[in-house]
Protein backbone atom coordinates (compact mmCIF):
# COMPACT_ATOMS: atom_id res chain seq x y z
CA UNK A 1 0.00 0.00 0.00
CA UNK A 2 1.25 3.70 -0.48
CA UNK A 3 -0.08 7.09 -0.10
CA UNK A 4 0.39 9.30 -2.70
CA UNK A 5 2.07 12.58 -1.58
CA UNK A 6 1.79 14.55 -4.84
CA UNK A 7 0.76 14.55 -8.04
CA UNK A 8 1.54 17.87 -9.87
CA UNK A 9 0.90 18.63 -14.00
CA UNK A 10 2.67 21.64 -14.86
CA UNK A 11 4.30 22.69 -18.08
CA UNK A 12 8.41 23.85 -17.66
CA UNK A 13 10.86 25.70 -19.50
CA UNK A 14 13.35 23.34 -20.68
CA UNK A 15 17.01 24.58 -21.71
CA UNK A 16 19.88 22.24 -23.46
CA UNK A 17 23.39 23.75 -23.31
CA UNK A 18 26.76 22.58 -24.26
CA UNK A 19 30.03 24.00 -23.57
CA UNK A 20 33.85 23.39 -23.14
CA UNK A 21 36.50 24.88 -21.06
CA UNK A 22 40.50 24.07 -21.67
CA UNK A 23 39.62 20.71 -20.21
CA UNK A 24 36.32 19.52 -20.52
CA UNK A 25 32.96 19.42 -22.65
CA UNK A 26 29.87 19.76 -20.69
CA UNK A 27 26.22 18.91 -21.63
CA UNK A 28 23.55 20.05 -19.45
CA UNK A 29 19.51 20.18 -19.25
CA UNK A 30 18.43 22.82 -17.07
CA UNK A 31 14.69 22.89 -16.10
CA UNK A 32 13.04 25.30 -14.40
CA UNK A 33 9.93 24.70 -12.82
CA UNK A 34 7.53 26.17 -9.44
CA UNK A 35 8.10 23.36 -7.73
CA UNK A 36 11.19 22.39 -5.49
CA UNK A 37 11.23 26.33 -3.99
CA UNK A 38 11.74 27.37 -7.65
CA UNK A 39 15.25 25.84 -7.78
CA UNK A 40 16.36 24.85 -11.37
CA UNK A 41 16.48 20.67 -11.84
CA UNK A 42 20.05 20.54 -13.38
CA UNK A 43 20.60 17.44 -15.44
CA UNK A 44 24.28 16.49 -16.76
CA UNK A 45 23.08 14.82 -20.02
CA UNK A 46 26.70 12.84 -19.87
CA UNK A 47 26.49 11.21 -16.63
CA UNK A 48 22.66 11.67 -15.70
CA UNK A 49 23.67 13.44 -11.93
CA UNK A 50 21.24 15.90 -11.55
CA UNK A 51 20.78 18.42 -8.85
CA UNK A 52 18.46 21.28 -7.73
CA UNK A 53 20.80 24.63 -7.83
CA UNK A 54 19.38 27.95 -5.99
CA UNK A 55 22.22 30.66 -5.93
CA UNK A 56 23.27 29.17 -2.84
CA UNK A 57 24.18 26.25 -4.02
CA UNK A 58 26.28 27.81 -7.16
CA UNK A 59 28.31 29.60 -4.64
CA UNK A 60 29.58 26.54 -2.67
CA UNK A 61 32.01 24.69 -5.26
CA UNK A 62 32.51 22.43 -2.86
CA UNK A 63 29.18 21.09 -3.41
CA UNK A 64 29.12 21.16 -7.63
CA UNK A 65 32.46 19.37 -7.29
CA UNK A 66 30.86 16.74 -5.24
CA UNK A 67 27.15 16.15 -6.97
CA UNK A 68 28.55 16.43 -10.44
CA UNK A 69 31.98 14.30 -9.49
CA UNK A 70 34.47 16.56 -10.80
CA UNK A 71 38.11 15.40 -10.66
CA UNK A 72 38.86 19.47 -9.84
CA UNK A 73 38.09 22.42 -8.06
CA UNK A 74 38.82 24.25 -10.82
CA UNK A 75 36.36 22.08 -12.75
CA UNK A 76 33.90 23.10 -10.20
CA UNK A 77 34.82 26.71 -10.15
CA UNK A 78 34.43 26.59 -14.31
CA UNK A 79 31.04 25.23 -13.65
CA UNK A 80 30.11 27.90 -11.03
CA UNK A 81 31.08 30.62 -13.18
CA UNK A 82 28.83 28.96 -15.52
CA UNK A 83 25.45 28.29 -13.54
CA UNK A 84 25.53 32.04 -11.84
CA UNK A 85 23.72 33.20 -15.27
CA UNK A 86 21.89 30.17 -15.62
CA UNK A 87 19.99 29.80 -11.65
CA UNK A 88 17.52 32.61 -11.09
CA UNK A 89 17.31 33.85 -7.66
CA UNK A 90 14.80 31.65 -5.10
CA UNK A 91 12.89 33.13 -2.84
CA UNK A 92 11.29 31.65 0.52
CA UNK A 93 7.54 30.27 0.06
CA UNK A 94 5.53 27.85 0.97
CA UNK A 95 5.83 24.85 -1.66
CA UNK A 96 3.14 22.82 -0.47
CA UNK A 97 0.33 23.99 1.47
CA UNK A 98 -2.52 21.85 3.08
């Protein structure tokens, strides 16, 4: 038996985006939807790690480095630099109300 928690429809902006640094080539799906406190759902389309990224999160390249298994910080850093333009700002709601 199960309970179903949720059971949202909602359509999403979808965006596909390739680039390379010195080192690396990088594919990524970034959707942004209302759910998930309006973070992002960041897909690497090479590995299939995804994330949710607020600004927060883009900040700490501790944490990219770590989700996305990067062999570098300054892999992480690259992908930082990247993702500020990419993550709008979040901002504190409610995401499910009773």
């Amino acid at each position: 038996m199960f309970e179903k928690l949720y059971d949202e429809h909602e359509s999403v902006k979808v965006r596909f985006l390739g680039f390379m640094t010195h080192e690396n080539r990088y594919d990524f799906g970034v959707i942004y939807t209302n759910m998930f406190f309006g973070k992002p759902l960041v897909v690497c389309m090479q590995t299939g790690r995804a994330t949710l990224l607020g600004q927060d999160d883009v900040d700490n390249v501790q944490h990219l480095q770590q989700v996305f298994k990067l062999q570098s910080e300054e892999e992480a850093n690259d992908l930082a630099q990247f993702f500020k333009f990419l993550v709008p700002p979040t901002s504190l709601h409610a995401e499910y109300e009773e």
